[in-house]
Protein backbone atom coordinates (compact mmCIF):
# COMPACT_ATOMS: atom_id res chain seq x y z
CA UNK A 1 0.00 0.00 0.00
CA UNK A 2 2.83 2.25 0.38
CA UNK A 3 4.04 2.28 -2.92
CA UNK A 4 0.93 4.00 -4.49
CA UNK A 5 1.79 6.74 -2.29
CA UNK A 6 4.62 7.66 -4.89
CA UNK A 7 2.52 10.04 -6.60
CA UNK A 8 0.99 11.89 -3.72
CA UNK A 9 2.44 15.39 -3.63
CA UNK A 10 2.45 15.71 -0.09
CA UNK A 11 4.27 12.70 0.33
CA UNK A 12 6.92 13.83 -2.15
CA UNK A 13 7.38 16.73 -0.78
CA UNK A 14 7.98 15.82 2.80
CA UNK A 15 10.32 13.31 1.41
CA UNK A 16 12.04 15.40 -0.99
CA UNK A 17 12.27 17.76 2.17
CA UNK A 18 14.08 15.04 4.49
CA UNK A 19 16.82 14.32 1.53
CA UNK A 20 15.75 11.11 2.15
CA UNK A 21 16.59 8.59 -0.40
CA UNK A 22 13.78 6.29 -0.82
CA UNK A 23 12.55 7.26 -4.55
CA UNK A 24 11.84 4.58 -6.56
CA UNK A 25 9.96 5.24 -9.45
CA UNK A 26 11.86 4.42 -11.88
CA UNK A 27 15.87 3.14 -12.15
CA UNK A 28 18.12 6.00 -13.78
CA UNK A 29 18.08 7.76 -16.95
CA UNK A 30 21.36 7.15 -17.58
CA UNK A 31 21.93 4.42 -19.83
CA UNK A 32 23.34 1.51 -18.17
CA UNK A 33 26.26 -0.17 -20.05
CA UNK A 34 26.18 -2.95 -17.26
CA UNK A 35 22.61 -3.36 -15.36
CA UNK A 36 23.34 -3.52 -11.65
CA UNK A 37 20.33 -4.87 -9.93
CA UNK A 38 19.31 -3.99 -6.05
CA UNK A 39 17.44 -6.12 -3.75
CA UNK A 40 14.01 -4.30 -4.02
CA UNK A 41 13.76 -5.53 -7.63
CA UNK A 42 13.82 -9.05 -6.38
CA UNK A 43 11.90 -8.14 -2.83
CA UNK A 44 8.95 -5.77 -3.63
CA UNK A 45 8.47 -6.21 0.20
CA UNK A 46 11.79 -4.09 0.68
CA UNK A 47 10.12 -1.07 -1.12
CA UNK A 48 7.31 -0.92 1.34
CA UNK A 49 10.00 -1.01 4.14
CA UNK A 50 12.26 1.65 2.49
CA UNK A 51 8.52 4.25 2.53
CA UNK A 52 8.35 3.36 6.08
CA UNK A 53 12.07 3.98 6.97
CA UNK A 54 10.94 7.45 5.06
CA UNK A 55 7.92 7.98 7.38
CA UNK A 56 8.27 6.71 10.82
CA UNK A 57 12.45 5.59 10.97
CA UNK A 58 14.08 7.49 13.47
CA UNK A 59 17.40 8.04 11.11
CA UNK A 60 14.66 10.12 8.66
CA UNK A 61 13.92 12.18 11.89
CA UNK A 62 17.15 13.26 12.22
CA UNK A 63 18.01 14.05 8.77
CA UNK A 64 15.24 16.09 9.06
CA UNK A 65 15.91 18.31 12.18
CA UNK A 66 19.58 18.46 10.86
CA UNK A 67 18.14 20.38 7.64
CA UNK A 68 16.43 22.41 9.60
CA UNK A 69 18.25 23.60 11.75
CA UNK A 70 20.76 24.47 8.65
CA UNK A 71 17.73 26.56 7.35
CA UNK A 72 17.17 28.75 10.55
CA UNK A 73 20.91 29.37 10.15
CA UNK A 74 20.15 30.36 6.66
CA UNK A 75 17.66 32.52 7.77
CA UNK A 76 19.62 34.11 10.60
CA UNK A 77 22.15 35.15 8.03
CA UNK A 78 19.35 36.41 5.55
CA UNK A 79 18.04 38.73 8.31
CA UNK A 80 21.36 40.88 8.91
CA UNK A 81 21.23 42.20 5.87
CA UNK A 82 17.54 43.55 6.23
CA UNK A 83 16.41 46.45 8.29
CA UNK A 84 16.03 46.23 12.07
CA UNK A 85 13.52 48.12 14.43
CA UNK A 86 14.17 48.84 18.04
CA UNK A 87 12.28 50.34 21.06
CA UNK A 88 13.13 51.19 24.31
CA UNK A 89 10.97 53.22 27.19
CA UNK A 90 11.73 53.94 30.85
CA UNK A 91 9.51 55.15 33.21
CA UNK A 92 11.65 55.85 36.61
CA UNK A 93 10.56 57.34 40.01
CA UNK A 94 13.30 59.79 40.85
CA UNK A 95 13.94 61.96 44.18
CA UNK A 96 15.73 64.92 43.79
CA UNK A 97 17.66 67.35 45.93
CA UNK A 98 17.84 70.87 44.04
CA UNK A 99 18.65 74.47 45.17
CA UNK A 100 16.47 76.25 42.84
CA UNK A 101 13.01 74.10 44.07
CA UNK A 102 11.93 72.42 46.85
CA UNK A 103 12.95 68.38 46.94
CA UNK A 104 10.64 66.36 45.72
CA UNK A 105 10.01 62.88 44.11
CA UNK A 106 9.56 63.22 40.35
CA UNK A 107 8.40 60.83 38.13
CA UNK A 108 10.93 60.51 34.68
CA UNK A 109 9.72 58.98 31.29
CA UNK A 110 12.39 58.13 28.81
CA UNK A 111 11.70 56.05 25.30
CA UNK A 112 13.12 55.61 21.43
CA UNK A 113 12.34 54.00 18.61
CA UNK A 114 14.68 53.89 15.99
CA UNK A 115 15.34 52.07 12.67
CA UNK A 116 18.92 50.87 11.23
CA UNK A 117 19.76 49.51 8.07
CA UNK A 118 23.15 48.28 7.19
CA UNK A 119 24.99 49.76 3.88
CA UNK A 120 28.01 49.39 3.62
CA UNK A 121 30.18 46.44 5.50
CA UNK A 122 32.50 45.53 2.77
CA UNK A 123 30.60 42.39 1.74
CA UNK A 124 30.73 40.65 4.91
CA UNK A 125 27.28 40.32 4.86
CA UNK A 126 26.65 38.86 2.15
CA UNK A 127 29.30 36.65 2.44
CA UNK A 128 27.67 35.58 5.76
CA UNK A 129 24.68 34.60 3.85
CA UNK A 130 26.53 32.81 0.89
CA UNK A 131 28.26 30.35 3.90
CA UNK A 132 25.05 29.83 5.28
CA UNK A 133 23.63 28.45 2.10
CA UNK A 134 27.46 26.59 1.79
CA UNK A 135 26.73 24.93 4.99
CA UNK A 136 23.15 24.20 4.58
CA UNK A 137 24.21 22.25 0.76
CA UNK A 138 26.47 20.73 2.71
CA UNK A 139 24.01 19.50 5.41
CA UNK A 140 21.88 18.01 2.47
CA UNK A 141 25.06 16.76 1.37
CA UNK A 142 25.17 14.49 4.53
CA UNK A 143 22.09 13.91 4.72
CA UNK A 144 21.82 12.32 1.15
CA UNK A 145 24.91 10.07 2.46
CA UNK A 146 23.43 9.42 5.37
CA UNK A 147 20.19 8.49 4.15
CA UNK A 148 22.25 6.70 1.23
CA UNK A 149 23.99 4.90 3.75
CA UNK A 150 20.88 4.32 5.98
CA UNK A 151 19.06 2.25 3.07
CA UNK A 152 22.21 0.12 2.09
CA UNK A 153 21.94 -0.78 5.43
CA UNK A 154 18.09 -1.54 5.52
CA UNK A 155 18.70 -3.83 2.33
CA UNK A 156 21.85 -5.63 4.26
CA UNK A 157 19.60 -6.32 7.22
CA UNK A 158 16.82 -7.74 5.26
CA UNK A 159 19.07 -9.68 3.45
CA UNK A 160 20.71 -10.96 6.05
CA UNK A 161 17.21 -11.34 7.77
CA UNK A 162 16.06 -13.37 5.02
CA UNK A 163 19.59 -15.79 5.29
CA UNK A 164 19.42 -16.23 8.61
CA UNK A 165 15.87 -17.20 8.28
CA UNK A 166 16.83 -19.93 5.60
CA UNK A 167 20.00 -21.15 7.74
CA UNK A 168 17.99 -21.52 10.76
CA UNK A 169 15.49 -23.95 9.24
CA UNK A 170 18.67 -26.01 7.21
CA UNK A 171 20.19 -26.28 10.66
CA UNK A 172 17.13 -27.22 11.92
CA UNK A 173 16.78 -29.82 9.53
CA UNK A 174 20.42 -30.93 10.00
CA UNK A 175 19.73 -31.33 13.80
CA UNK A 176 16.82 -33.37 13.27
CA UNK A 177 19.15 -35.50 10.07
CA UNK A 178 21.75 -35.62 12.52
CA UNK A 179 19.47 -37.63 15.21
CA UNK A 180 18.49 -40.01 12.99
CA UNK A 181 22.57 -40.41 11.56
CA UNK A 182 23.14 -40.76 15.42
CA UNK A 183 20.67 -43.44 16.01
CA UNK A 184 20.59 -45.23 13.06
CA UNK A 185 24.51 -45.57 13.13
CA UNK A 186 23.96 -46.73 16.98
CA UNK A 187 22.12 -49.29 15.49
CA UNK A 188 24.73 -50.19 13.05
CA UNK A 189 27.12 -50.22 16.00
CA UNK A 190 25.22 -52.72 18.08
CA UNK A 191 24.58 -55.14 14.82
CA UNK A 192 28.53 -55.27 14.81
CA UNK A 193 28.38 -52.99 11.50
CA UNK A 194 29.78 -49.82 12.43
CA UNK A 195 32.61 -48.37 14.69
CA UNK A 196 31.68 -46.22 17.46
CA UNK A 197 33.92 -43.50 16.10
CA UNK A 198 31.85 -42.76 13.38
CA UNK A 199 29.30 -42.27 16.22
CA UNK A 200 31.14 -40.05 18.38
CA UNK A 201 31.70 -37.90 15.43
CA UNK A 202 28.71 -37.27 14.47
CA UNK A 203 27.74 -36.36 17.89
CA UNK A 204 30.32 -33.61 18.21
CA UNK A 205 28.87 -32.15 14.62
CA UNK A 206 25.64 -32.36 16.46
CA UNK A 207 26.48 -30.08 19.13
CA UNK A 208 28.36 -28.00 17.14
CA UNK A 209 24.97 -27.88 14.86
CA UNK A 210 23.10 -27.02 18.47
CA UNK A 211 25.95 -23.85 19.19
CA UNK A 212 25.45 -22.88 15.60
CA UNK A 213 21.51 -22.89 15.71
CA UNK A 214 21.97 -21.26 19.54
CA UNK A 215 23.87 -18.13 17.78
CA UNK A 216 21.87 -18.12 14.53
CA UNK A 217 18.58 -17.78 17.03
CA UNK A 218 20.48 -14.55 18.47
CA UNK A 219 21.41 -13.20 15.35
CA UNK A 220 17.73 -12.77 14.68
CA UNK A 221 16.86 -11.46 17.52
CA UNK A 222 19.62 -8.54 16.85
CA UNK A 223 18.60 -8.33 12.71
CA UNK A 224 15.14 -7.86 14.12
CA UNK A 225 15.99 -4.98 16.54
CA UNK A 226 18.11 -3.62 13.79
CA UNK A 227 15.10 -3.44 11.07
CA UNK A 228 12.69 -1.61 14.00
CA UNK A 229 15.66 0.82 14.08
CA UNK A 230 15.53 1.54 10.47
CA UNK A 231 12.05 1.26 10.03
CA UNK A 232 10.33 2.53 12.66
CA UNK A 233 8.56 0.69 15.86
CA UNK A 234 5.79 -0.28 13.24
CA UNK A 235 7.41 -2.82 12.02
CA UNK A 236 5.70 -6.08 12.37
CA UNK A 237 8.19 -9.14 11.17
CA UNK A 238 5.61 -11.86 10.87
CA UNK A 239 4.27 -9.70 8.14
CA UNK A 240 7.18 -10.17 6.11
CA UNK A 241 6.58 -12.93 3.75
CA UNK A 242 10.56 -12.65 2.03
CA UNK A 243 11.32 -14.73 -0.91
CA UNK A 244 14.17 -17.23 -2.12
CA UNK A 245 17.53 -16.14 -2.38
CA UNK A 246 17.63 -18.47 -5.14
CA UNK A 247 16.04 -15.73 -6.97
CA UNK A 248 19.72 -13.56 -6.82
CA UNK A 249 21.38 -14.35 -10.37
CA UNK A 250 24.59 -13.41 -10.76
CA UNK A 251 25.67 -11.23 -13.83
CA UNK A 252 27.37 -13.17 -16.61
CA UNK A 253 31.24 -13.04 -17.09
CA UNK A 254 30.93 -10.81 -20.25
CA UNK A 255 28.51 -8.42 -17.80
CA UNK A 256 31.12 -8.62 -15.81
CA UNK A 257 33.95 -7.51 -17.56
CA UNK A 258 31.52 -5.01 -19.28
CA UNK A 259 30.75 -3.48 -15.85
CA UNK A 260 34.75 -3.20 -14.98
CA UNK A 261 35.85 -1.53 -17.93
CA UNK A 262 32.57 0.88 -16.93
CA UNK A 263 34.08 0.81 -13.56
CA UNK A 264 37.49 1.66 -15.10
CA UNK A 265 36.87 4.04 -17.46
CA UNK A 266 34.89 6.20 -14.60
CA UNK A 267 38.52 7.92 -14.15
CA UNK A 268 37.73 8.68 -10.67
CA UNK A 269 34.65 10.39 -11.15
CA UNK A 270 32.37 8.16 -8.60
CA UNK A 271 29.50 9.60 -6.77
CA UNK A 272 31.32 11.02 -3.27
CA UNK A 273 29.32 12.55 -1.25
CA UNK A 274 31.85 13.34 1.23
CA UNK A 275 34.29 14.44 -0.99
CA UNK A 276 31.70 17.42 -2.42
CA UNK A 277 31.01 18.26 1.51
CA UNK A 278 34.31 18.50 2.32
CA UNK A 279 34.76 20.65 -0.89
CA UNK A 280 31.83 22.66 0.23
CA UNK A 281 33.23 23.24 3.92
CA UNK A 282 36.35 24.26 2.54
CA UNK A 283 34.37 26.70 0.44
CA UNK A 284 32.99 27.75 3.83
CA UNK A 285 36.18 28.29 5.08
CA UNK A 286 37.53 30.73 2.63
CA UNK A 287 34.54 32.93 2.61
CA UNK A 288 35.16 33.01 6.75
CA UNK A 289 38.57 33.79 6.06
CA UNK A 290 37.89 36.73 3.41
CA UNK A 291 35.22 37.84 6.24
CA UNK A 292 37.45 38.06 9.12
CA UNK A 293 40.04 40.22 6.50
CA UNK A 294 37.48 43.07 6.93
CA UNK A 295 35.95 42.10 10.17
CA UNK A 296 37.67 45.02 11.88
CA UNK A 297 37.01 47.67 8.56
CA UNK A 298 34.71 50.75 9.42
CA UNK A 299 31.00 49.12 8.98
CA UNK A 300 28.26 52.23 7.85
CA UNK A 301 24.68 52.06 8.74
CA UNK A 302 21.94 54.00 7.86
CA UNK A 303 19.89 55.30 11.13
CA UNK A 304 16.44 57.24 11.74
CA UNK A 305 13.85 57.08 14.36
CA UNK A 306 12.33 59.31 17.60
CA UNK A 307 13.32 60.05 20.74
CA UNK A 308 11.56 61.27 23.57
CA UNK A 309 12.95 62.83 27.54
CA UNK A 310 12.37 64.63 29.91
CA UNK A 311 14.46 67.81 30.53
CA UNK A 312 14.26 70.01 33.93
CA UNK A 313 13.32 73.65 32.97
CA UNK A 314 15.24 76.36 35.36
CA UNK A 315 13.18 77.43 38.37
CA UNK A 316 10.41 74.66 37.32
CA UNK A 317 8.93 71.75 39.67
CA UNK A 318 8.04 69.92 36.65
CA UNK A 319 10.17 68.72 33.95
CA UNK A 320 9.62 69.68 30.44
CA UNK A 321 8.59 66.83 27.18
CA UNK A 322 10.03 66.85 24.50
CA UNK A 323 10.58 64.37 21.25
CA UNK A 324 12.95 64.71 19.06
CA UNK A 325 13.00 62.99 14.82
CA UNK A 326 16.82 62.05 13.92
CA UNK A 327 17.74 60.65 10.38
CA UNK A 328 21.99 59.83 9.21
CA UNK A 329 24.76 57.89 9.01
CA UNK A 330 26.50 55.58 11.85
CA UNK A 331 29.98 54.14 11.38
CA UNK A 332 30.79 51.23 13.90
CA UNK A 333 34.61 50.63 14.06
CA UNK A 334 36.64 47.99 16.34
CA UNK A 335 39.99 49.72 16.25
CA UNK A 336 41.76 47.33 18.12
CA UNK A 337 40.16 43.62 19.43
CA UNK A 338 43.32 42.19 21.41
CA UNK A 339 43.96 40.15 18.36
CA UNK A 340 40.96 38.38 18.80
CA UNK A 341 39.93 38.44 14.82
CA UNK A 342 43.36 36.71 14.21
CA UNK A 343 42.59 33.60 16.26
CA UNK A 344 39.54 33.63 14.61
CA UNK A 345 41.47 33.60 11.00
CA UNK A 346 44.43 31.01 12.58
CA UNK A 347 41.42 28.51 13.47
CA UNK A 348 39.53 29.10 9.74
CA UNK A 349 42.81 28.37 7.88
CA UNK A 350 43.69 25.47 9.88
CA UNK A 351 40.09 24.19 9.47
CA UNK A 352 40.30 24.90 5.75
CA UNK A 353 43.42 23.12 5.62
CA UNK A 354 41.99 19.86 7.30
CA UNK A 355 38.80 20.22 5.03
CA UNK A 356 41.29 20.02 2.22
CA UNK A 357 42.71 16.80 3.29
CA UNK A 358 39.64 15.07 4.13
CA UNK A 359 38.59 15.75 0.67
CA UNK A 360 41.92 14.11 -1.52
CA UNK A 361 41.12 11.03 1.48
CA UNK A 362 37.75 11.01 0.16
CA UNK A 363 38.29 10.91 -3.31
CA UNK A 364 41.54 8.35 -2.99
CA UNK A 365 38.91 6.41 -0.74
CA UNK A 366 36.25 6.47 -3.24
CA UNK A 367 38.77 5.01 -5.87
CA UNK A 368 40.51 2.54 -3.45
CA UNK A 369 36.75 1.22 -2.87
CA UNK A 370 36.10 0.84 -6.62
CA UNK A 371 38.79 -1.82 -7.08
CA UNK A 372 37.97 -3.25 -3.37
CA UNK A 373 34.05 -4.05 -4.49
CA UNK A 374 35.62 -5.38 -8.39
CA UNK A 375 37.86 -7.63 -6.73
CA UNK A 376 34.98 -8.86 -4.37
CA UNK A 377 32.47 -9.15 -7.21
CA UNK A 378 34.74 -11.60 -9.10
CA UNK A 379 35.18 -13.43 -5.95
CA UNK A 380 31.39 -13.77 -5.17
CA UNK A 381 31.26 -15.16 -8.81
CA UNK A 382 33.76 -17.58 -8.59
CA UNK A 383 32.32 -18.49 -5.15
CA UNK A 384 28.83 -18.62 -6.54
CA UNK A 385 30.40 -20.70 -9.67
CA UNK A 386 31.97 -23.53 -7.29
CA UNK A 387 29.38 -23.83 -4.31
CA UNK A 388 27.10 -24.02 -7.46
CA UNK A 389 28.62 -26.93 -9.12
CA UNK A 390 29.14 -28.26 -5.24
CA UNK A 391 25.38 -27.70 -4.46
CA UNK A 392 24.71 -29.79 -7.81
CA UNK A 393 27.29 -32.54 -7.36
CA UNK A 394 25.93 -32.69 -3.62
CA UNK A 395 22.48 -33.15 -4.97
CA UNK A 396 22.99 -35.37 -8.22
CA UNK A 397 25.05 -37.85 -4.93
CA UNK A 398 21.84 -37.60 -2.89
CA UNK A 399 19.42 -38.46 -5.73
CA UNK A 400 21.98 -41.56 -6.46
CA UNK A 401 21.94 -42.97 -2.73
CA UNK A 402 18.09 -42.34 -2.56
CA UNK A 403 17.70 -44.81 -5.96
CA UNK A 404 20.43 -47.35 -4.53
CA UNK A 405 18.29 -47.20 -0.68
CA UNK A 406 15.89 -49.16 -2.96
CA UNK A 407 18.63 -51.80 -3.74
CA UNK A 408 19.64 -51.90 -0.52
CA UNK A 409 23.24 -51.14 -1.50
CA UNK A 410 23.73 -47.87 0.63
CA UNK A 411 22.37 -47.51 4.45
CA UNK A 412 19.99 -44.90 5.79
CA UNK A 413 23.25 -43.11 7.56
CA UNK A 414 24.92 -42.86 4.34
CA UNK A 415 22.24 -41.23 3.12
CA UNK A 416 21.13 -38.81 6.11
CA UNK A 417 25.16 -37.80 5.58
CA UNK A 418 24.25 -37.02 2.05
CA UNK A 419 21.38 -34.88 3.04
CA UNK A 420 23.26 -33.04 5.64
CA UNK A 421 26.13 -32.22 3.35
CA UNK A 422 24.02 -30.80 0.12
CA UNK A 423 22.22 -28.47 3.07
CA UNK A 424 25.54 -27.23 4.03
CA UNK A 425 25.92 -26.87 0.53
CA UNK A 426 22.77 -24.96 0.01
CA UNK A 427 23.45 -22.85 3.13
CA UNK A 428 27.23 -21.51 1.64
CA UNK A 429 25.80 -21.15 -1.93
CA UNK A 430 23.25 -18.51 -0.33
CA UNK A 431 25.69 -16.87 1.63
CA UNK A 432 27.61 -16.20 -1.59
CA UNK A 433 24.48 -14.88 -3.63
CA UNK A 434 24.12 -12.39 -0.76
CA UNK A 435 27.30 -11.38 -0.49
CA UNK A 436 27.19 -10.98 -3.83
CA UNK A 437 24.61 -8.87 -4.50
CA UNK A 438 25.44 -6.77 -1.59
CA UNK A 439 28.46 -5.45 -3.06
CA UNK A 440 26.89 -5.10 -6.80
CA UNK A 441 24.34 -2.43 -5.06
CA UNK A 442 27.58 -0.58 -3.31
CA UNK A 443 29.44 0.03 -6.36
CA UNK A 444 26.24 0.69 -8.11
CA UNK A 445 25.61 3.51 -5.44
CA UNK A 446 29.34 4.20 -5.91
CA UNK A 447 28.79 5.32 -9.94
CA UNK A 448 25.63 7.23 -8.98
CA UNK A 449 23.45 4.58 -10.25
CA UNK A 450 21.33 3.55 -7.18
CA UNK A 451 17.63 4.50 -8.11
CA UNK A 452 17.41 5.34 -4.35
CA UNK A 453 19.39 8.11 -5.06
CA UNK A 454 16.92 11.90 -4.72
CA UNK A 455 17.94 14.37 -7.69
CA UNK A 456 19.45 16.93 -5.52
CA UNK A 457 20.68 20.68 -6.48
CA UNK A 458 22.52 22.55 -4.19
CA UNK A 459 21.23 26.49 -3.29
CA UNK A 460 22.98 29.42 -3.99
């Protein structure tokens, strides 16, 4: 039900507002020389859970309030530039002790209204403004990445979810195998038929098979805690219906290769999102920097407004009102600070300078991960490949010794061995397809190709 909601346009905007990348209408524009495929296309289930991350997930809260707050800084910065109105009133009771009248306690009324309007502060102000809109692109910067990063995580969890969902019932079903191997080679033991080793073996794999189950039961219990996270309290797991991991094909080896030489021929130009907020914080920086240069300049503003007093009159118990209209110029000038504006610049220069690195990290990061996710891909093939042929072989063995049971060639422990091994087999072959497609959908992300991904413009 939550993917109709794609079309709503209050939905899209409060999404579109939270950065928060969960749109999945349609995969990119750009055409794809190598077609990466991401976990919702084989789990429509995942979709539903990535709209309710979106509405209810905690992470998407945060995001939020982070933006926010970037846009009341915004704001703030907007406002210096614009006119400002002030009033101030007094009304004192005063005693006085005067020669000319008598002493008396007087009552004194003092107020002013006034307007100022800044013209002239050598661009400081407006410089203000542009690093508030810097630091607010880079806020939606961070929260694209984190929201990025959020829903790669969603997908690992449910993927994992899903695994340890299918390993817990082919453990389960190896525990229960592994009874019957247990007591049917006791019974070969007592006919004389069978050594008690094989016996004792198979009851240490049994217990091993109990530990394994033991932490595979706690494993879900943490996946499931990890999904609420991510999705919101909401979240109701016996809903989730999953599907077969069967269902993840690996690409072909001519995809393959087609989608490294893409990889390759990127020439570094991956989507890094912290490599473009870094860039935009050391943007930041140099605005701050040309800022502080004329922070202690002469700053003009233009001033008008009323004032109203009280003045004593000569001879007079009662003071005399007056109000007075004023209209001109105001220059503001710190002469001298105690070298306070020059800390100010050392810290900005040595922040730019660190924003500066963190960028080149980024980017060598971004390439170092390029060839880290290749080199996994073409092991999750080969892996996928082999357990593959294994699963097969495993399977073709098992069919064999279930025709020769009838011939009575082959025992019922050889053949409960032959079931627990092609499970095992089964179990590692899945493993690999997750695997797998996990690290297809992070260098997809990587070249900007993750339908997931929000269009996003930065403001200026």
């Amino acid at each position: 039900m939550f993917r109709n909601r794609i079309t709503d346009p209050v939905f899209q905007d409060k999404y579109l507002r939270r950065f928060w990348p969960v749109l999945l209408i349609a995969v990119s524009a750009v055409p794809l020389q190598a077609q990466v495929t991401y976990a919702e296309d084989l789990f429509p289930e995942l979709t539903d859970l990535m709209y309710l991350a979106a509405d209810e997930g905690p992470e998407a809260q945060l995001v939020e309030l982070g933006v926010e707050e970037k846009e009341g800084d915004l704001d703030v910065a907007r406002s210096q530039r614009r006119p400002r109105i002030n009033m101030y009133a007094r009304l004192l009771a005063a005693y006085e002790w005067r020669e000319d009248i008598d002493d008396r306690l007087r009552g004194r009324i003092n107020a002013n209204l006034s307007m100022t309007q800044p013209l002239y502060y050598w661009g400081n102000l407006k410089r203000r403004e542009e690093v508030a809109e810097d630091r607010l692109a880079a806020q939606k910067l961070d929260a694209r990445n984190r929201g990025l990063q959020s829903i790669m995580r969603l997908r690992r969890s449910y993927l994992e979810w899903l695994l340890v969902r299918e390993r817990r019932e082919i453990l389960r079903q190896s525990i229960s195998l592994s009874d019957s191997y247990v007591d049917a080679r006791r019974q070969l033991v007592d006919a004389g038929r069978s050594s008690e080793q094989d016996v004792l073996e198979m009851e240490a794999r049994l217990l091993e098979k109990s530990e394994a189950l033991a932490r595979t039961e706690k494993r879900s219990i943490e996946l499931a805690a990890i999904l609420r996270q991510l999705v919101g309290p909401s979240l109701d797991l016996n809903h989730l219906q999953g599907a077969s991991l069967s269902d993840i094909e690996p690409m072909s080896e001519d995809a393959f290769r087609e989608l490294e030489s893409r990889v390759r021929g990127q020439s570094g130009e991956y989507l890094n999102l912290d490599q473009e907020r870094w860039e935009l914080l050391v943007s930041v920086e140099e605005k701050n920097i040309e800022t502080l240069d004329k922070n202690t300049w002469p700053s003009v503003d233009f001033v008008a407004g009323f004032y109203s007093d009280q003045i004593d009159g000569i001879n007079q118990a009662d003071p005399v009102f007056r109000v007075q209209a004023f209209a001109g110029l105001q220059m503001n000038w710190n002469i001298f600070d105690g070298w306070q504006n020059d800390g100010w610049k050392r810290g900005a220069m040595a922040r730019k300078r660190g924003f500066e690195l963190q960028a080149d990290m980024a980017d060598e990061d971004a390439r170092r991960q390029a060839e880290t996710l290749l080199a996994e891909l073409q092991l999750n093939l080969k892996q996928i490949e082999a357990r593959g042929k294994r699963e097969s072989i495993l399977s073709r063995r098992l069919e064999l010794l279930n025709n020769q049971m009838d011939l009575a060639t082959v025992t019922g422990a050889d053949l409960i061995e032959a079931e627990i091994d092609y499970l095992q087999a089964r179990q590692g072959l899945m493993e690999a397809r997750v695997d797998y497609l996990m690290n297809l959908m992070e260098l997809g992300a990587l070249l900007g190709l993750d339908p997931a991904l929000p269009p996003y413009a930065s403001e200026s």
